[in-house]
PDB file of N, CA and C in Angstrom:
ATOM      1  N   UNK A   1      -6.447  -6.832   9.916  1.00  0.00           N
ATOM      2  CA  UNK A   1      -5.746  -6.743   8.651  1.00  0.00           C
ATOM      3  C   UNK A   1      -4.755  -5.588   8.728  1.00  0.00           C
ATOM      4  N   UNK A   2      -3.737  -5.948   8.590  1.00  0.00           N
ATOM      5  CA  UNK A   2      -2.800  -4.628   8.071  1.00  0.00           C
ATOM      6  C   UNK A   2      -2.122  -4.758   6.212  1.00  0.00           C
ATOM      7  N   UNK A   3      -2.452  -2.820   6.610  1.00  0.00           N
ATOM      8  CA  UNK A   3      -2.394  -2.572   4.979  1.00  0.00           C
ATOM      9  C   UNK A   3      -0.432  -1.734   5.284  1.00  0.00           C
ATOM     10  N   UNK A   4       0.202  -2.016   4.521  1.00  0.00           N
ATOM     11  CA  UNK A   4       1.678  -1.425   4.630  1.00  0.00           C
ATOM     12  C   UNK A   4       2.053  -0.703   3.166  1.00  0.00           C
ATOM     13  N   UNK A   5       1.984   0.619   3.544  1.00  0.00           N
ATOM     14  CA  UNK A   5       2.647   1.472   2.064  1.00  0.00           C
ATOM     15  C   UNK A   5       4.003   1.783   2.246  1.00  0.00           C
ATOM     16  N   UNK A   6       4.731   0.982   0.988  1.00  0.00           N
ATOM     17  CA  UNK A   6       5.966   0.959   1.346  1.00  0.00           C
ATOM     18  C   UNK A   6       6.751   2.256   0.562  1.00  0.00           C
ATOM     19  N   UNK A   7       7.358   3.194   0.696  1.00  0.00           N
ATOM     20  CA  UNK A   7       7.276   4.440  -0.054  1.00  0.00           C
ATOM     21  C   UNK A   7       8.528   5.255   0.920  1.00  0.00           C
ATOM     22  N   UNK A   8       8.975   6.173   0.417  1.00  0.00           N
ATOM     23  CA  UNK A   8      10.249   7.281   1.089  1.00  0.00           C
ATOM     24  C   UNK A   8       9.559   8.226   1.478  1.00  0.00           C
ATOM     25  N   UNK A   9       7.796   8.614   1.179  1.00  0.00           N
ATOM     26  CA  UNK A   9       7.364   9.484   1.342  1.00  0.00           C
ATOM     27  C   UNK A   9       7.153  10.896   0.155  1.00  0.00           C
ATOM     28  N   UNK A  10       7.495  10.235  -0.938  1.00  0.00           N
ATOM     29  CA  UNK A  10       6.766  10.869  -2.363  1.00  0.00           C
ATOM     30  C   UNK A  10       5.463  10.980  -2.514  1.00  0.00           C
ATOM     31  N   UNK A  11       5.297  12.336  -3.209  1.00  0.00           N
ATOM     32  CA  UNK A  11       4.230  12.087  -3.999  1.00  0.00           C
ATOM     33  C   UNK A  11       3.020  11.241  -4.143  1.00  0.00           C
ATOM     34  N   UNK A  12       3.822  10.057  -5.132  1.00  0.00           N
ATOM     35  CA  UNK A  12       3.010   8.987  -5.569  1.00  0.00           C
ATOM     36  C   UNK A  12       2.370   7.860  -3.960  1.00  0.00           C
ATOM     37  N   UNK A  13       3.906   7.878  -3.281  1.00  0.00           N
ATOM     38  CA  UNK A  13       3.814   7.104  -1.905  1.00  0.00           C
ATOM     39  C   UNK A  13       2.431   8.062  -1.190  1.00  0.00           C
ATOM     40  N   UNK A  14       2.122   9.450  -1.192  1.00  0.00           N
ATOM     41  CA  UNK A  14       1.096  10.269  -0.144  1.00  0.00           C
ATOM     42  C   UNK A  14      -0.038   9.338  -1.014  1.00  0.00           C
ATOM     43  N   UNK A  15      -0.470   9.447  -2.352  1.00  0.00           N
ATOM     44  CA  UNK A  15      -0.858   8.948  -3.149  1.00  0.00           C
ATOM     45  C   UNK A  15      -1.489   7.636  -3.097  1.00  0.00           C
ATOM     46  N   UNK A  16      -0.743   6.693  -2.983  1.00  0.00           N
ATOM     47  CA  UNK A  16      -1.073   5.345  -3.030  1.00  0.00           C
ATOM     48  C   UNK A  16      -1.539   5.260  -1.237  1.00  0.00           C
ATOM     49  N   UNK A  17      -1.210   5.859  -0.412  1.00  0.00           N
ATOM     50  CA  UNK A  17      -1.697   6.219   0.900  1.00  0.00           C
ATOM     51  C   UNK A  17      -3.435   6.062   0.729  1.00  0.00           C
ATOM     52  N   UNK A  18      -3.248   7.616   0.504  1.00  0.00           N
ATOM     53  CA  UNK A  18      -4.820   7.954   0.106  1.00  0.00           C
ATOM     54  C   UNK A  18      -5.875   7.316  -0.239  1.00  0.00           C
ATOM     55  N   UNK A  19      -5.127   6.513  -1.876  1.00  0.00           N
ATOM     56  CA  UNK A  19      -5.809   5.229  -2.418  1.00  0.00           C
ATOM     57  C   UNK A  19      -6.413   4.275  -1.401  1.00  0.00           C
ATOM     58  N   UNK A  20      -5.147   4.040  -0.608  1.00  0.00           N
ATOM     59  CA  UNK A  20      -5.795   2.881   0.444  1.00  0.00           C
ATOM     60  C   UNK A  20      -6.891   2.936   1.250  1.00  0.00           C
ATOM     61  N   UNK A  21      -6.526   4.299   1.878  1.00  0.00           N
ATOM     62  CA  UNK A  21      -7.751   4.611   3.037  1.00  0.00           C
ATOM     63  C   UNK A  21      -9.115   4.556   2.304  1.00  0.00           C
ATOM     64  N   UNK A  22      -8.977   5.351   1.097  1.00  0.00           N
ATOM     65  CA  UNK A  22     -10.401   5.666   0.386  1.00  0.00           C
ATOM     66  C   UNK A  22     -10.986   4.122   0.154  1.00  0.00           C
ATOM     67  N   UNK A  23     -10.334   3.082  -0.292  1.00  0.00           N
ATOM     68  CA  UNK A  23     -11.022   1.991  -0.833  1.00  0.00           C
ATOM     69  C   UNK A  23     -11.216   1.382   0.922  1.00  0.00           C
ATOM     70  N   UNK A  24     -10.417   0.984   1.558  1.00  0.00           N
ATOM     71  CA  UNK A  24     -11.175   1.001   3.343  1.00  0.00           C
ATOM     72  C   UNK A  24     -12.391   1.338   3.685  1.00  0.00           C
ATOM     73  N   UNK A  25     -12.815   2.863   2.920  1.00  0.00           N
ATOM     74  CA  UNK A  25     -13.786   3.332   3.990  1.00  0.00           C
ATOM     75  C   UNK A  25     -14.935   3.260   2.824  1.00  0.00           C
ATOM     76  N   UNK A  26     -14.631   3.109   1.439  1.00  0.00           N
ATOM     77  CA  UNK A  26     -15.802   2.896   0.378  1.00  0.00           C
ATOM     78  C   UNK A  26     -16.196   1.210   1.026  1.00  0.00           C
ATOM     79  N   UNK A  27     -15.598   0.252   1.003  1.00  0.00           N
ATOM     80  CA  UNK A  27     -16.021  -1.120   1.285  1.00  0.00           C
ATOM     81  C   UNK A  27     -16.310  -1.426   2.706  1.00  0.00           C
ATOM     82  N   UNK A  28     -15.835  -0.433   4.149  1.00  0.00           N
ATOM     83  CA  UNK A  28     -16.367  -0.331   5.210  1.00  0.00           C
ATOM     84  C   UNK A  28     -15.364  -1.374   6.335  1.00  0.00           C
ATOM     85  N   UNK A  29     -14.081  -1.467   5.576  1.00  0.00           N
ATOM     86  CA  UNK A  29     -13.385  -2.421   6.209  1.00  0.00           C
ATOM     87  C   UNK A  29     -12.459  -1.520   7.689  1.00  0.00           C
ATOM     88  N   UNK A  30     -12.207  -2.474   8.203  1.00  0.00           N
ATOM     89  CA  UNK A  30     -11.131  -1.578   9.146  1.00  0.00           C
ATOM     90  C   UNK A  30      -9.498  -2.773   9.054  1.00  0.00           C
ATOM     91  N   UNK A  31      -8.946  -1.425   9.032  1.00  0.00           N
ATOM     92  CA  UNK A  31      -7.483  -2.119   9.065  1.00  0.00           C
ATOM     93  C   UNK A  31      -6.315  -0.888   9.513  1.00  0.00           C
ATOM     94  N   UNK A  32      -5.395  -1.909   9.983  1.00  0.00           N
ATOM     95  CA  UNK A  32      -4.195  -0.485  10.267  1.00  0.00           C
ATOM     96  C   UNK A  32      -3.487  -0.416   9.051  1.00  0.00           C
ATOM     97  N   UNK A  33      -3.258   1.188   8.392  1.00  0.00           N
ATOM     98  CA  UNK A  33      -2.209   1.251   7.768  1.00  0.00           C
ATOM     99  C   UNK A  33      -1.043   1.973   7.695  1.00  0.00           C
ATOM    100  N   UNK A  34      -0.346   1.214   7.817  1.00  0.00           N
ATOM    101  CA  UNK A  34       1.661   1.695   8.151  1.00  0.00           C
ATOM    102  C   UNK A  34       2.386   1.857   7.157  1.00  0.00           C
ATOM    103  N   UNK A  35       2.823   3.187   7.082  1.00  0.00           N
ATOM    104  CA  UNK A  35       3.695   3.891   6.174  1.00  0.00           C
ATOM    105  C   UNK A  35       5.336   3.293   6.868  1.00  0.00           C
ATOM    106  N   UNK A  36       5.678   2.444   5.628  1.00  0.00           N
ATOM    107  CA  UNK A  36       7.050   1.821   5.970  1.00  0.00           C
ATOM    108  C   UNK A  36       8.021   2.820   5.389  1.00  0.00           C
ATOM    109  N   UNK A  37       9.189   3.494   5.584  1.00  0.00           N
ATOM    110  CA  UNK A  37      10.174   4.511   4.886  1.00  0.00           C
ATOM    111  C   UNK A  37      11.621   3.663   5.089  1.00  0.00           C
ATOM    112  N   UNK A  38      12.020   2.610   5.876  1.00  0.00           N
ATOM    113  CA  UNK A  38      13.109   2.211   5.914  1.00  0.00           C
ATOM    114  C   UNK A  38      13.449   1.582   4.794  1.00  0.00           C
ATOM    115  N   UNK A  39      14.738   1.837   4.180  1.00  0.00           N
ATOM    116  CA  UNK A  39      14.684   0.788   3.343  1.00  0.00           C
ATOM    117  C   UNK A  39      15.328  -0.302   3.377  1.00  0.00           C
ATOM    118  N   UNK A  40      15.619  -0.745   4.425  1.00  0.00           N
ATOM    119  CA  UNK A  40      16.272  -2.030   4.583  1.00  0.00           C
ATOM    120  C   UNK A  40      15.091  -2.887   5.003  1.00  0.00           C
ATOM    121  N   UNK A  41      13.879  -2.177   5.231  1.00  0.00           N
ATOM    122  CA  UNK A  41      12.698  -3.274   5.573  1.00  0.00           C
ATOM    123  C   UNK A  41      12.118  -3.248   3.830  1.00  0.00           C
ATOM    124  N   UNK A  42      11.766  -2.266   3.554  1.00  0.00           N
ATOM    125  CA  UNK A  42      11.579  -1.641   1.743  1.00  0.00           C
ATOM    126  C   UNK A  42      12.137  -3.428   0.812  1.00  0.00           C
ATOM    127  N   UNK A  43      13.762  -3.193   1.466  1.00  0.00           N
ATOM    128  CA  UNK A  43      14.245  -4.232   0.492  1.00  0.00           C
ATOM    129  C   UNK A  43      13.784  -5.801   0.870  1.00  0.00           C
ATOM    130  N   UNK A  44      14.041  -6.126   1.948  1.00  0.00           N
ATOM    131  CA  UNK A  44      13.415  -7.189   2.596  1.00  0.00           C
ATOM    132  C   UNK A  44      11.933  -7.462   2.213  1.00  0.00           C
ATOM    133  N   UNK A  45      11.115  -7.286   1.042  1.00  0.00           N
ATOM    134  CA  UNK A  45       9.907  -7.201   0.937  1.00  0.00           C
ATOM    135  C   UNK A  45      10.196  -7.715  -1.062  1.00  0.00           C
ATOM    136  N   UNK A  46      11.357  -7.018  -1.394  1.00  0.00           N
ATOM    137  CA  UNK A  46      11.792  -8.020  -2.424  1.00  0.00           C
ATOM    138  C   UNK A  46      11.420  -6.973  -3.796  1.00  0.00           C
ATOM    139  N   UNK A  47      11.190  -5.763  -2.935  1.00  0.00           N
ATOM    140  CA  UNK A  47      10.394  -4.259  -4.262  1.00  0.00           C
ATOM    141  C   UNK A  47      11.568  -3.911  -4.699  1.00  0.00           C
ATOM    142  N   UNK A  48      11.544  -4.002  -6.285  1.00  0.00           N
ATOM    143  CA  UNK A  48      12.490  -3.049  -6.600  1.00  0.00           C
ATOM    144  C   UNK A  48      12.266  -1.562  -7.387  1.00  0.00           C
ATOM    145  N   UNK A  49      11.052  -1.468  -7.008  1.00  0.00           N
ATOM    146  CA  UNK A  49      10.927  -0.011  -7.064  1.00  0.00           C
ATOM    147  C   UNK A  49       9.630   0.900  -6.461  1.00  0.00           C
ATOM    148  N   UNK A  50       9.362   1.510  -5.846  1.00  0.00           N
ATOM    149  CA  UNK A  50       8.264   2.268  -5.165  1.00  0.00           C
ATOM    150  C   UNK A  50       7.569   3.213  -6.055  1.00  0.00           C
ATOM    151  N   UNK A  51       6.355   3.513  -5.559  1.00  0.00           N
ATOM    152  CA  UNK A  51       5.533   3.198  -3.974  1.00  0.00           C
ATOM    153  C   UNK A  51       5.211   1.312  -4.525  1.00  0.00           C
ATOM    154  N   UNK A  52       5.073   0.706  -3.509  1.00  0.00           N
ATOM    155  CA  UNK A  52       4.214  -0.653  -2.779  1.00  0.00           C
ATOM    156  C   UNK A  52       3.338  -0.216  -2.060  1.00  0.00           C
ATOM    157  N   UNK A  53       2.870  -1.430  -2.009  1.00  0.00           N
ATOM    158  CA  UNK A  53       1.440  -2.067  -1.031  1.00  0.00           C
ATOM    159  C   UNK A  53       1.813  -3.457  -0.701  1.00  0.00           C
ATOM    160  N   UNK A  54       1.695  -3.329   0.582  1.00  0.00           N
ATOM    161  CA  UNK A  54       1.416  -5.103   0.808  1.00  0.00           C
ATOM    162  C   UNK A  54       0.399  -5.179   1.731  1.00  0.00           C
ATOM    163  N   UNK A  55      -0.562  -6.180   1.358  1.00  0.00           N
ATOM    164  CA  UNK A  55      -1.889  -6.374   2.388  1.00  0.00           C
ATOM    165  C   UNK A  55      -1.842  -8.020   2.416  1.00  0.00           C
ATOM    166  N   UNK A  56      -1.690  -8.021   4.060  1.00  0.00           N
ATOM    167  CA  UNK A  56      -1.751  -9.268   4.527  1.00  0.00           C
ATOM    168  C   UNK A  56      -0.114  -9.865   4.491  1.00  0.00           C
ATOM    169  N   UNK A  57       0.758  -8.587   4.540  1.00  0.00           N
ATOM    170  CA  UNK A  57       2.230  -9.564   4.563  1.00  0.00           C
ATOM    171  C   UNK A  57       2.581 -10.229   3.047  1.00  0.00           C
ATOM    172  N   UNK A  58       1.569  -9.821   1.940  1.00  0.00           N
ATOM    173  CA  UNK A  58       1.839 -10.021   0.676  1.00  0.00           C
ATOM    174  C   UNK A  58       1.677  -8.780  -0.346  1.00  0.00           C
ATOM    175  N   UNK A  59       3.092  -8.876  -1.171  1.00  0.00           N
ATOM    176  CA  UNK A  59       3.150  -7.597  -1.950  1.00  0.00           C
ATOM    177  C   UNK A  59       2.002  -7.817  -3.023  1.00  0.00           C
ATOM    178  N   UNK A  60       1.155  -6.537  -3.324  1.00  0.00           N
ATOM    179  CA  UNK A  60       0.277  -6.880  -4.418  1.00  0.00           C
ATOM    180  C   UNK A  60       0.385  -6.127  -5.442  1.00  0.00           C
ATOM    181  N   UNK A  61       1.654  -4.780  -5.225  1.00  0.00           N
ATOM    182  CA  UNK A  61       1.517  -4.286  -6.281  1.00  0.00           C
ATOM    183  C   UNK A  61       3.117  -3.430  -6.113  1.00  0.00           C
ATOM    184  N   UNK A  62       3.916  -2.675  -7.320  1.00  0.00           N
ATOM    185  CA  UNK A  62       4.754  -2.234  -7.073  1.00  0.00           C
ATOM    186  C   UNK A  62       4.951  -1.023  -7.965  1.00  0.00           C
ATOM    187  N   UNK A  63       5.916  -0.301  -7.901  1.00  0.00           N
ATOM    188  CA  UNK A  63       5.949   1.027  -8.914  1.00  0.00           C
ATOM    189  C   UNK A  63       4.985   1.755  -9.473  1.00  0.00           C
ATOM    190  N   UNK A  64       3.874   1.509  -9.190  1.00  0.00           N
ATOM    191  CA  UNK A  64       2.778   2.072  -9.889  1.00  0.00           C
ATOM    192  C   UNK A  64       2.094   2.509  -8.767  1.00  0.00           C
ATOM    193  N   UNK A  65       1.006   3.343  -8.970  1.00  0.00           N
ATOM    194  CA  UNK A  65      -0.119   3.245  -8.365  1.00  0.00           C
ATOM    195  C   UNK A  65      -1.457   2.858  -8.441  1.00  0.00           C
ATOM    196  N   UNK A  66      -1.969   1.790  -8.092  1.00  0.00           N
ATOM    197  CA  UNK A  66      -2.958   1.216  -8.214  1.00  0.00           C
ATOM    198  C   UNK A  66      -4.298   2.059  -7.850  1.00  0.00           C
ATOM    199  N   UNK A  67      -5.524   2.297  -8.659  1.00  0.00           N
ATOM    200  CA  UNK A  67      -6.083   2.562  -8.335  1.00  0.00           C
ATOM    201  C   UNK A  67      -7.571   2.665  -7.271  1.00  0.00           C
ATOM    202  N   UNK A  68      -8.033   2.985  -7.007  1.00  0.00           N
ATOM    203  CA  UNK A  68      -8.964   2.741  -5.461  1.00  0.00           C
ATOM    204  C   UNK A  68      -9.910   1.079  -5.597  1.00  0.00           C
ATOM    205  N   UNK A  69     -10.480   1.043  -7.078  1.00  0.00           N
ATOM    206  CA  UNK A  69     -11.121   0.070  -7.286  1.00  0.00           C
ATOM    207  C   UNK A  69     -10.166  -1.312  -7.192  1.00  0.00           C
ATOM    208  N   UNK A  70      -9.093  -1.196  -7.673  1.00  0.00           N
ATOM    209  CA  UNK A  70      -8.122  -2.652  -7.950  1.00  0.00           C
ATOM    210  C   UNK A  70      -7.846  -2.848  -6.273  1.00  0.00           C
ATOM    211  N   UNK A  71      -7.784  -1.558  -5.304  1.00  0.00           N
ATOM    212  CA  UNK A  71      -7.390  -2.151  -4.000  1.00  0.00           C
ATOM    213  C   UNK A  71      -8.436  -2.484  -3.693  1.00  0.00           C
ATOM    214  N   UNK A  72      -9.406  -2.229  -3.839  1.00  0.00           N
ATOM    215  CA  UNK A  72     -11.160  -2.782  -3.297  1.00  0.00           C
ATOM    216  C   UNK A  72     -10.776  -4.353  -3.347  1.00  0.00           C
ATOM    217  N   UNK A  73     -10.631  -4.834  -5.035  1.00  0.00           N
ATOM    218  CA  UNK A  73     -10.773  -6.175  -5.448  1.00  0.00           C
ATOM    219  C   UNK A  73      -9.665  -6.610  -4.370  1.00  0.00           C
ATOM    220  N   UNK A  74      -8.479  -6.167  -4.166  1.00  0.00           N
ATOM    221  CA  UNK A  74      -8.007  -6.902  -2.993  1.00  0.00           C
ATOM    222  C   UNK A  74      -7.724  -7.138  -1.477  1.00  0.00           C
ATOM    223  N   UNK A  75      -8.413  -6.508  -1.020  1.00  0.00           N
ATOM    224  CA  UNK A  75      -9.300  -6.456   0.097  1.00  0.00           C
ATOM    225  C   UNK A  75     -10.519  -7.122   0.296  1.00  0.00           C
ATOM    226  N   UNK A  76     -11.448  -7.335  -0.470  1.00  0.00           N
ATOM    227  CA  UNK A  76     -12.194  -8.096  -0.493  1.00  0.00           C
ATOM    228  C   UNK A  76     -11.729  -9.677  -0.259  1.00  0.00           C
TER     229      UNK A  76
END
């Protein structure tokens, strides 16, 4: 599984990082996750505004930060 945080490297982007790993290692999953900063890949993904997540090559969330439990539910 790859997890992709799509982000310039803000704040919220270290943030929604964090989020990810923590819900990974609470549910015991393994996956790679890649901090994307380009934004010509950023746009190609169809976000119009950061931080993202996409797990599995599908965006699940955008501008916000989702919290550890909502990434659990999608990972599971």
């Amino acid at each position: 599984m790859k997890i992709e945080i799509l982000g310039t490297g803000c704040p919220k982007c270290k943030k929604l990082e964090q989020n990810a790993r923590k819900a990974l290692d609470d549910i015991d999953i393994k996956a790679e996750v890649i901090k994307v900063t380009d934004i010509n890949e950023i746009i190609d993904y169809g976000v119009m505004s950061l931080p993202a997540i996409v797990i599995g090559g599908e965006v699940k969330c955008f501008g916000r930060i989702p919290d550890i439990e909502e990434i659990k539910k999608w990972l599971k």
